[in-house]
N, C-alpha and C. Protein backbone atom coordinates (compact mmCIF):
# COMPACT_ATOMS: atom_id res chain seq x y z
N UNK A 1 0.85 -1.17 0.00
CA UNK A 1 0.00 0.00 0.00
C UNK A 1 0.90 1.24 0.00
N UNK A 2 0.35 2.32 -1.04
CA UNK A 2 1.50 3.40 -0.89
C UNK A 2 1.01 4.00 0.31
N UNK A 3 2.07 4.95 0.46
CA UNK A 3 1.49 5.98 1.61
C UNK A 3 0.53 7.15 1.42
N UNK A 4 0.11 7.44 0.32
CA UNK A 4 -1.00 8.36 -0.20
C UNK A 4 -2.63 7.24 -0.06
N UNK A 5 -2.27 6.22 -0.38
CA UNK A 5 -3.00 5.10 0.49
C UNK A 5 -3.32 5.22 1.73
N UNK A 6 -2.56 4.99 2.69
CA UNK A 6 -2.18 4.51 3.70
C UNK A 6 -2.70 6.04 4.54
N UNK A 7 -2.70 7.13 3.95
CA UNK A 7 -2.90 8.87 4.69
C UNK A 7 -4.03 8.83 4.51
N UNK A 8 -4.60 8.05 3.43
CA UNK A 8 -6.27 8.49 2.96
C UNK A 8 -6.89 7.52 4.15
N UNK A 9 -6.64 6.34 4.14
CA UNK A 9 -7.35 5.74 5.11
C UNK A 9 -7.07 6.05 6.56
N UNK A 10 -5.87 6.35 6.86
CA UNK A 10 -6.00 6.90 8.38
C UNK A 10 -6.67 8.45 8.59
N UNK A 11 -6.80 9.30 7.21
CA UNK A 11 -7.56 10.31 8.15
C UNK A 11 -9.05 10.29 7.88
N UNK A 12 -9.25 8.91 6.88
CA UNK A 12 -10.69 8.61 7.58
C UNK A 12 -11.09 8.10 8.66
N UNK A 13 -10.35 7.15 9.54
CA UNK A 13 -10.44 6.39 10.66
C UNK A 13 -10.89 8.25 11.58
N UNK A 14 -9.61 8.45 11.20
CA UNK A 14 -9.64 9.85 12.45
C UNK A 14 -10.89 10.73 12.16
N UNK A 15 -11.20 11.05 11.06
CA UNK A 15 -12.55 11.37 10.69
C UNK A 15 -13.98 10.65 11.85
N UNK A 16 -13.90 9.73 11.55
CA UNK A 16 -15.07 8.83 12.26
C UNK A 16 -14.58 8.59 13.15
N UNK A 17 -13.23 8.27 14.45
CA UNK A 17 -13.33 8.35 15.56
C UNK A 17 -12.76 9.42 16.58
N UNK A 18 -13.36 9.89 17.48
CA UNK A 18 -13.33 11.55 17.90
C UNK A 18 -11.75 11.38 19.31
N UNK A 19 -11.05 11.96 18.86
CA UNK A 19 -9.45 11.71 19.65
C UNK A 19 -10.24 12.27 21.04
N UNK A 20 -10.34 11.53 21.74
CA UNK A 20 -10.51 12.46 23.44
C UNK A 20 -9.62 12.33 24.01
N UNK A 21 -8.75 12.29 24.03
CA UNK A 21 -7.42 12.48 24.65
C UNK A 21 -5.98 12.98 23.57
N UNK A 22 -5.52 14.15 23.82
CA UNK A 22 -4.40 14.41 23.25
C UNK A 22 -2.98 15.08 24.38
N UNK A 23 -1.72 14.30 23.86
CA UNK A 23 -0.75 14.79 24.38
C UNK A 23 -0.05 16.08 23.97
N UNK A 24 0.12 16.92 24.12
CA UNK A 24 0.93 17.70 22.82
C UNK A 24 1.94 17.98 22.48
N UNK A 25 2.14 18.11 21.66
CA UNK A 25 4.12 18.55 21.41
C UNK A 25 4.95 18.79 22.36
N UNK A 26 5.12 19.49 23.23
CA UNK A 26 5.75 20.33 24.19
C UNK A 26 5.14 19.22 25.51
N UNK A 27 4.40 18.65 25.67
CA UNK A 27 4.41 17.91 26.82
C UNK A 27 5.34 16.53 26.94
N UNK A 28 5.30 16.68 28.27
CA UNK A 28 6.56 15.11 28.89
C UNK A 28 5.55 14.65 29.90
N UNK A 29 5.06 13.44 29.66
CA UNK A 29 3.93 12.74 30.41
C UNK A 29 4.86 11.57 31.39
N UNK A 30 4.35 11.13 32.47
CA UNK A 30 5.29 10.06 32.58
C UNK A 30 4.04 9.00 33.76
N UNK A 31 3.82 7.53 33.54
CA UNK A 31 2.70 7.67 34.53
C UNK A 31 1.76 6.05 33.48
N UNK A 32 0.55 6.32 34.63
CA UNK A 32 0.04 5.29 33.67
C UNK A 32 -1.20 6.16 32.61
N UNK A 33 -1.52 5.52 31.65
CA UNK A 33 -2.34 6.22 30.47
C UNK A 33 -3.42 4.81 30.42
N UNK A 34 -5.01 4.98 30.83
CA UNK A 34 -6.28 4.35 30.85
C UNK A 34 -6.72 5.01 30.33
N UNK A 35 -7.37 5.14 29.05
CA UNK A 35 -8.23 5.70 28.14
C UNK A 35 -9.32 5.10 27.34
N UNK A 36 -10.41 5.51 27.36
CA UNK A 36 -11.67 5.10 27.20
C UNK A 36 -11.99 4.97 25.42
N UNK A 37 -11.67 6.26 25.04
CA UNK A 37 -11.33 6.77 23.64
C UNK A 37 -10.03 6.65 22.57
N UNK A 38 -10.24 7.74 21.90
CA UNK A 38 -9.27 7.57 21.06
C UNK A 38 -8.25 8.61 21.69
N UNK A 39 -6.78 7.98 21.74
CA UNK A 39 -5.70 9.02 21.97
C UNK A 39 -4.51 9.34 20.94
N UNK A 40 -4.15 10.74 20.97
CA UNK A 40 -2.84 10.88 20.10
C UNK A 40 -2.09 11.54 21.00
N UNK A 41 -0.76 11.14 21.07
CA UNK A 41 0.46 11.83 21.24
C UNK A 41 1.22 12.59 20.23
N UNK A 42 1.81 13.54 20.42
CA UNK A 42 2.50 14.52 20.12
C UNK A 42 3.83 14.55 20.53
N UNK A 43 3.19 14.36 21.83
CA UNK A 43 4.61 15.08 22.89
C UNK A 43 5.50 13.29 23.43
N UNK A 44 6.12 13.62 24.29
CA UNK A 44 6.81 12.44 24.87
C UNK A 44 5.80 11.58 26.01
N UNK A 45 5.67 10.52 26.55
CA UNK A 45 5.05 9.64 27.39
C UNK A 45 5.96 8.59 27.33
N UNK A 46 6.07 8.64 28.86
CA UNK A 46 6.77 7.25 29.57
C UNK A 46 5.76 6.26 29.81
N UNK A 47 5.28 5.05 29.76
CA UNK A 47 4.42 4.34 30.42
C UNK A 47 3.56 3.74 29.60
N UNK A 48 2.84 2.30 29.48
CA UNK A 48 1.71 1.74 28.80
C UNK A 48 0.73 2.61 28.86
N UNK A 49 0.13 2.23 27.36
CA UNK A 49 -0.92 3.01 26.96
C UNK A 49 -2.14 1.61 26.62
N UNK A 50 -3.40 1.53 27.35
CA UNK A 50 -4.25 0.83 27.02
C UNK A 50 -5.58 1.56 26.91
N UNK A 51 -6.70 0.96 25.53
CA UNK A 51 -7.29 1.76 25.39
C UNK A 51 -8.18 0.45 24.12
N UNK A 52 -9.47 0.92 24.24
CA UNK A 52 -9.81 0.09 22.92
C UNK A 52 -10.19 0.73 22.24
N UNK A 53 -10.09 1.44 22.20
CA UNK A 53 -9.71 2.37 20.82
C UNK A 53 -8.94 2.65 20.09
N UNK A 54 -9.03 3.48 18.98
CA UNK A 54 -7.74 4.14 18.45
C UNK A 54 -6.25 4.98 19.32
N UNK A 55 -5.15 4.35 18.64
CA UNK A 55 -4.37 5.05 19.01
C UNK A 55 -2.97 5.55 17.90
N UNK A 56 -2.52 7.16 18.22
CA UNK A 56 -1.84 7.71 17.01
C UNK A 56 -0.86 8.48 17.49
N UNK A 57 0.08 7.72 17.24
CA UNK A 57 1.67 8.76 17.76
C UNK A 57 2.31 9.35 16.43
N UNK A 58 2.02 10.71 16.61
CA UNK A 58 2.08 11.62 15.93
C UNK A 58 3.88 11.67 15.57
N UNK A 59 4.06 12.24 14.43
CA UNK A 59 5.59 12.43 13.65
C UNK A 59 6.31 12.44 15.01
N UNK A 60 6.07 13.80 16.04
CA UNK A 60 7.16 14.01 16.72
C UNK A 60 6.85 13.39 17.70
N UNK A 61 5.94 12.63 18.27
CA UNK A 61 6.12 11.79 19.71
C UNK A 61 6.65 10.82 19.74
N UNK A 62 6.89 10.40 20.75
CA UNK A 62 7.92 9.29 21.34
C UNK A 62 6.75 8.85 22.65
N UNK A 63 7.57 7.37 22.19
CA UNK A 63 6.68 6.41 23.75
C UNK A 63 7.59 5.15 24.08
N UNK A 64 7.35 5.60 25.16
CA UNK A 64 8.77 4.39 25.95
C UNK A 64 7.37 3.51 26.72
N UNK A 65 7.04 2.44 26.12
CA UNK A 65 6.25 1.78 26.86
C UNK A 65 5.12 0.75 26.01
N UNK A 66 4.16 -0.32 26.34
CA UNK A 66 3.81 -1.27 25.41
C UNK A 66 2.44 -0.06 25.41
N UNK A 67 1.62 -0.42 23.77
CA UNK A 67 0.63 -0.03 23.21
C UNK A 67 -0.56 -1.20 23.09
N UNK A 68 -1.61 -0.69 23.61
CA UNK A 68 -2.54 -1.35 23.25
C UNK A 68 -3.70 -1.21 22.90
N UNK A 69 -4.34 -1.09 21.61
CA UNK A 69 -5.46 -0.43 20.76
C UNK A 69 -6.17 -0.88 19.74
N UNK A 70 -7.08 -0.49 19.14
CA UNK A 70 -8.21 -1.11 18.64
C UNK A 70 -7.29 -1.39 17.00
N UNK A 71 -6.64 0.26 16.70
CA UNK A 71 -6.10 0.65 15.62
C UNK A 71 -4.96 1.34 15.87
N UNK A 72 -3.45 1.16 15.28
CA UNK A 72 -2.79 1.95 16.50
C UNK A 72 -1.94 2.18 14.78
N UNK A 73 -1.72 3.58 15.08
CA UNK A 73 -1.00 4.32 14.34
C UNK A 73 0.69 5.20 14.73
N UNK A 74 1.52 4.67 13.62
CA UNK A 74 2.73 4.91 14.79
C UNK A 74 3.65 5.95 13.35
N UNK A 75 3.68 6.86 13.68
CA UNK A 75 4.47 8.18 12.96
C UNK A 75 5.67 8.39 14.10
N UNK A 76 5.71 8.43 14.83
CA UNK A 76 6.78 8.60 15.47
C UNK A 76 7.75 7.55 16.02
N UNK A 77 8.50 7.52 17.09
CA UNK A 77 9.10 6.36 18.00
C UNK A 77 8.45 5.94 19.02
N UNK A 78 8.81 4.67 18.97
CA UNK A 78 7.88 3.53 19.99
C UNK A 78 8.98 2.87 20.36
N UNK A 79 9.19 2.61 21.66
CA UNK A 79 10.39 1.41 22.45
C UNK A 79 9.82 0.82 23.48
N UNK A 80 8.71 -0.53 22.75
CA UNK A 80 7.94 -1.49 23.68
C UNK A 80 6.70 -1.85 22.40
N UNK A 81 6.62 -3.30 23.00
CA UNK A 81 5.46 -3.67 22.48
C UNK A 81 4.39 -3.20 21.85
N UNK A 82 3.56 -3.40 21.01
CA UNK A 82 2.10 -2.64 19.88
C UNK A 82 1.70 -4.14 19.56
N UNK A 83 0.22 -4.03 20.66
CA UNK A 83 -1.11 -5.08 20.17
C UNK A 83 -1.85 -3.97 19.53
N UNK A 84 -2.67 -4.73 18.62
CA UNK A 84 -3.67 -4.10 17.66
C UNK A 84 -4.92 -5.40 17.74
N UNK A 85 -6.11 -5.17 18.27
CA UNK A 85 -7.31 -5.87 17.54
C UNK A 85 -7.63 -5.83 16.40
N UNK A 86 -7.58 -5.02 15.46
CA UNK A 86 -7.25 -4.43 13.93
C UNK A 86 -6.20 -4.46 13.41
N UNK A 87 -5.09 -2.88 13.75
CA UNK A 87 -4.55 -2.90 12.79
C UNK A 87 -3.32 -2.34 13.31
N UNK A 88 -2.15 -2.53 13.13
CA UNK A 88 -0.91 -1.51 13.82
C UNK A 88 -0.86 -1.09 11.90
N UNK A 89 -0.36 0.53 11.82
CA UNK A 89 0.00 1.35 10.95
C UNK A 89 1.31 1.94 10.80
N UNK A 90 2.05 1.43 10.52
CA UNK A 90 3.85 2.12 10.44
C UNK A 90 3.70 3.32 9.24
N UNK A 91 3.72 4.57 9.52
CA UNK A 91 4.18 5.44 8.65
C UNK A 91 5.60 5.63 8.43
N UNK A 92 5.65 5.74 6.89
CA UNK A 92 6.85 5.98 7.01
C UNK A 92 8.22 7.07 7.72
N UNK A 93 7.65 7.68 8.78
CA UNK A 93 8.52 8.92 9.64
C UNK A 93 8.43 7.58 10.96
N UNK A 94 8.03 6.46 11.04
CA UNK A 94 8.12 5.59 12.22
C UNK A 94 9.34 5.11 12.75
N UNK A 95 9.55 5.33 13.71
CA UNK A 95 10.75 4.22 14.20
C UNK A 95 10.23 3.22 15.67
N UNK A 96 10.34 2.00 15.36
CA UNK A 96 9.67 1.06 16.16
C UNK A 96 10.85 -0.10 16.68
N UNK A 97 10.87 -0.08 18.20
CA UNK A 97 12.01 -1.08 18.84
C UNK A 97 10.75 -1.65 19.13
N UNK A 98 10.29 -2.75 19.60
CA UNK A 98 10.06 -3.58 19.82
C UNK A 98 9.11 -4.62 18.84
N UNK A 99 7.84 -5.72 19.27
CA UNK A 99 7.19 -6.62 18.80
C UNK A 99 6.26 -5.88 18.05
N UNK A 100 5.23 -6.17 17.32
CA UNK A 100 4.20 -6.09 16.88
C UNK A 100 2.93 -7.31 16.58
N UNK A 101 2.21 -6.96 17.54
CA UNK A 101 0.95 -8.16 17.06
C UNK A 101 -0.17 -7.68 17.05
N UNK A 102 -0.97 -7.98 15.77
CA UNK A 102 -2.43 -7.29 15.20
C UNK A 102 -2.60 -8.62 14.20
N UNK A 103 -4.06 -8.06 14.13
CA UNK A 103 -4.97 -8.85 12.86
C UNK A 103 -4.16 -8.54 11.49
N UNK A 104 -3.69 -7.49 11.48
CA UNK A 104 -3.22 -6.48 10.05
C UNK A 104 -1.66 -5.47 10.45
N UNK A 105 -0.70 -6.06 9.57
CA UNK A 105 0.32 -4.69 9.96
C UNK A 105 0.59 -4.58 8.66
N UNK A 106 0.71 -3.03 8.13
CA UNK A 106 0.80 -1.95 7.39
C UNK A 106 2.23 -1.65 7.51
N UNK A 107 3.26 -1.31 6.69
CA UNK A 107 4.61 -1.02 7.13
C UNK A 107 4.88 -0.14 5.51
N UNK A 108 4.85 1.34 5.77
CA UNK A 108 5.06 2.29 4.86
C UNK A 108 6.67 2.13 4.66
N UNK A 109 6.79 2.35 2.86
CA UNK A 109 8.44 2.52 2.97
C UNK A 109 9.04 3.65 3.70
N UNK A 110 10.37 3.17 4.46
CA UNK A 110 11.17 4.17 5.02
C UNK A 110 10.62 4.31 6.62
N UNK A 111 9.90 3.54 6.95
CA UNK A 111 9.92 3.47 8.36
C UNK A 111 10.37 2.46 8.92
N UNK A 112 11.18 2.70 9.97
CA UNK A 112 12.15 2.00 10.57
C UNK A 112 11.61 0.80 11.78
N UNK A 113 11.83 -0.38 12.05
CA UNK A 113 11.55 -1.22 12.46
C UNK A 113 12.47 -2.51 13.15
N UNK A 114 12.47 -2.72 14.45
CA UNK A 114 13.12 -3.68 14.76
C UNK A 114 12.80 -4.36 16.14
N UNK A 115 12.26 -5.64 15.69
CA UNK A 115 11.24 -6.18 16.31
C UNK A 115 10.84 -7.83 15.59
N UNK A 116 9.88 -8.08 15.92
CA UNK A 116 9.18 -9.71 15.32
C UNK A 116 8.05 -9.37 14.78
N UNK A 117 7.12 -9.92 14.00
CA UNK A 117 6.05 -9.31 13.76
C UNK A 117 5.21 -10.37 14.44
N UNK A 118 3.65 -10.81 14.59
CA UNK A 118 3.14 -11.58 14.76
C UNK A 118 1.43 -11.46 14.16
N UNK A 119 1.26 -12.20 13.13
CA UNK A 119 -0.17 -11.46 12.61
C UNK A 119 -0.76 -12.53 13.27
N UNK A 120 -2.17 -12.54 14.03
CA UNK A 120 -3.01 -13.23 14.58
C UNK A 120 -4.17 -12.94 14.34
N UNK A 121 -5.65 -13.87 15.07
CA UNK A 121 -6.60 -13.47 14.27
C UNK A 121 -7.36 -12.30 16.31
N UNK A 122 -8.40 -12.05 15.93
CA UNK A 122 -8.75 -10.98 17.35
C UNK A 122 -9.06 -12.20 18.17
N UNK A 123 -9.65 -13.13 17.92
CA UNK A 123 -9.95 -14.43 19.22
C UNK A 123 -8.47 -14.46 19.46
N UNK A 124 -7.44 -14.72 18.65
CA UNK A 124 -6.19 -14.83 19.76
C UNK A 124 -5.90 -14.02 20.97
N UNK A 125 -6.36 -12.73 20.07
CA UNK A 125 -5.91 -11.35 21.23
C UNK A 125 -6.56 -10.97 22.04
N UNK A 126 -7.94 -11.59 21.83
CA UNK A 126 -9.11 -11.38 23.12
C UNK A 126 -8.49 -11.43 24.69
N UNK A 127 -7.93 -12.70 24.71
CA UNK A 127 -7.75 -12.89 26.47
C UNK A 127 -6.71 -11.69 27.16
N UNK A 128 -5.59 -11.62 25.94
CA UNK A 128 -4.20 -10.40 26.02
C UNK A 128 -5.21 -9.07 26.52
N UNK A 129 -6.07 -8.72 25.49
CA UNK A 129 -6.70 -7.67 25.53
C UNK A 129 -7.60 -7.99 27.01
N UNK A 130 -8.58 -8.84 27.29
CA UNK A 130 -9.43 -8.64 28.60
C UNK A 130 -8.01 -8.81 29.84
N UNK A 131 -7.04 -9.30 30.00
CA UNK A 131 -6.09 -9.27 30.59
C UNK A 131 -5.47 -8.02 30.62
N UNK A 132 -4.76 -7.63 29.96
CA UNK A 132 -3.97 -6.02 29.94
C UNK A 132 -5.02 -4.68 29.19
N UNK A 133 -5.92 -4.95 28.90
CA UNK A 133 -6.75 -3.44 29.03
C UNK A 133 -8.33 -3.66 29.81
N UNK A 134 -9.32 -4.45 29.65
CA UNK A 134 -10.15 -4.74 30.25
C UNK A 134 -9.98 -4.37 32.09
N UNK A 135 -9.40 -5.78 32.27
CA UNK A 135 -8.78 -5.79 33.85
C UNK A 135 -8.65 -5.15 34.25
N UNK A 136 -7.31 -3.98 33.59
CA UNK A 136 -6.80 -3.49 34.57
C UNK A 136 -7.33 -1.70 33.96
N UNK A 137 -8.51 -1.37 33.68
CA UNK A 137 -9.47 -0.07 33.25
C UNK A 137 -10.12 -0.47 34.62
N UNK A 138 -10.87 -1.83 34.84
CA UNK A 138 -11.70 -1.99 35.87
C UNK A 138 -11.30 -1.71 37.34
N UNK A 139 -9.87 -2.00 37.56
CA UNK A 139 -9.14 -2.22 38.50
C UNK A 139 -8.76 -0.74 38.61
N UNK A 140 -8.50 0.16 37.79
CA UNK A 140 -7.87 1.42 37.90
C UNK A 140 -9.35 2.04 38.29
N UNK A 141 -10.29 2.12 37.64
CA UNK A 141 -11.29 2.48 37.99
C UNK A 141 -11.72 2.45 39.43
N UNK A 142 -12.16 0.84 39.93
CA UNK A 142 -12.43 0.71 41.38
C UNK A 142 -11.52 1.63 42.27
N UNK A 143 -10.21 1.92 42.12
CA UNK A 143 -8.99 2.52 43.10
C UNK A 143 -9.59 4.02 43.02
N UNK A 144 -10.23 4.04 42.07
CA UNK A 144 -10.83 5.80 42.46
C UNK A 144 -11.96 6.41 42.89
N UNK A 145 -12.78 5.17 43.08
CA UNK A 145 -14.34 5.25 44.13
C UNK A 145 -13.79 5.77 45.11
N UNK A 146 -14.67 6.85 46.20
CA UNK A 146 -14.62 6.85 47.24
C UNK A 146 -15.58 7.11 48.29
């Protein structure tokens, strides 16, 4: 798929799903990230990101930590793991240290990659997913009743 491809269909995704969470350029996050919606980074974040939704690390962000998302879009640097129930998206401005496992991976020329790939079908990734985002949304949740 070219990348004039590959731009048309991600800014339809982003079209139809509404980002409620954004990092921005100039921010340094460090911490855990539970998100309900769709998130993009910009800026820097230390820490797993789980979410069943979309997720989009923008040209200049960076993420030191595993990804986990419905659709996960990676323009910038990633150093840790990317599950996808769909789809992981490598643009070509990507640089990616670690694994990748989705239904679908996309890898634009000129983005950088080093890692394993693993294509699976979503029943594989179901239990990963109710295990590392389900669980622990519920669990983060309960800790903030009071």
């Amino acid at each position: 798929m070219d990348n004039e491809k590959i731009q048309k269909e991600i800014d339809r995704e982003i079209r139809i799903k509404k980002v409620s969470t954004m990092i921005g350029s100039d921010a340094l996050f460090r911490g855990v990230f539970v998100v309900e919606g769709a998130i993009r980074i910009d800026g820097k974040y230390d820490g797993n990101i789980r979410t069943r939704d979309m997720v989009i690390i923008g040209d200049g962000g960076r993420v030191k930590g595993d990804i986990y998302g419905d659709t996960v879009i990676i323009g910038g640097g990633v150093k840790g793991n990317i599950y996808a129930m769909k789809e992981i998206i490598l643009l070509d401005t990507a640089k990616v240290l670690g694994d990748l496992t989705a239904t679908r991976i996309l890898i634009d020329e000129g983005a950088k990659f080093r890692g394993k790939f693993k294509k699976t079908s979503e029943e594989n990734l179901k239990p990963i997913f109710e295990r590392e985002v389900d669980a622990f949304v519920e669990s983060e949740k309960s800790s903030w009743e009071w």
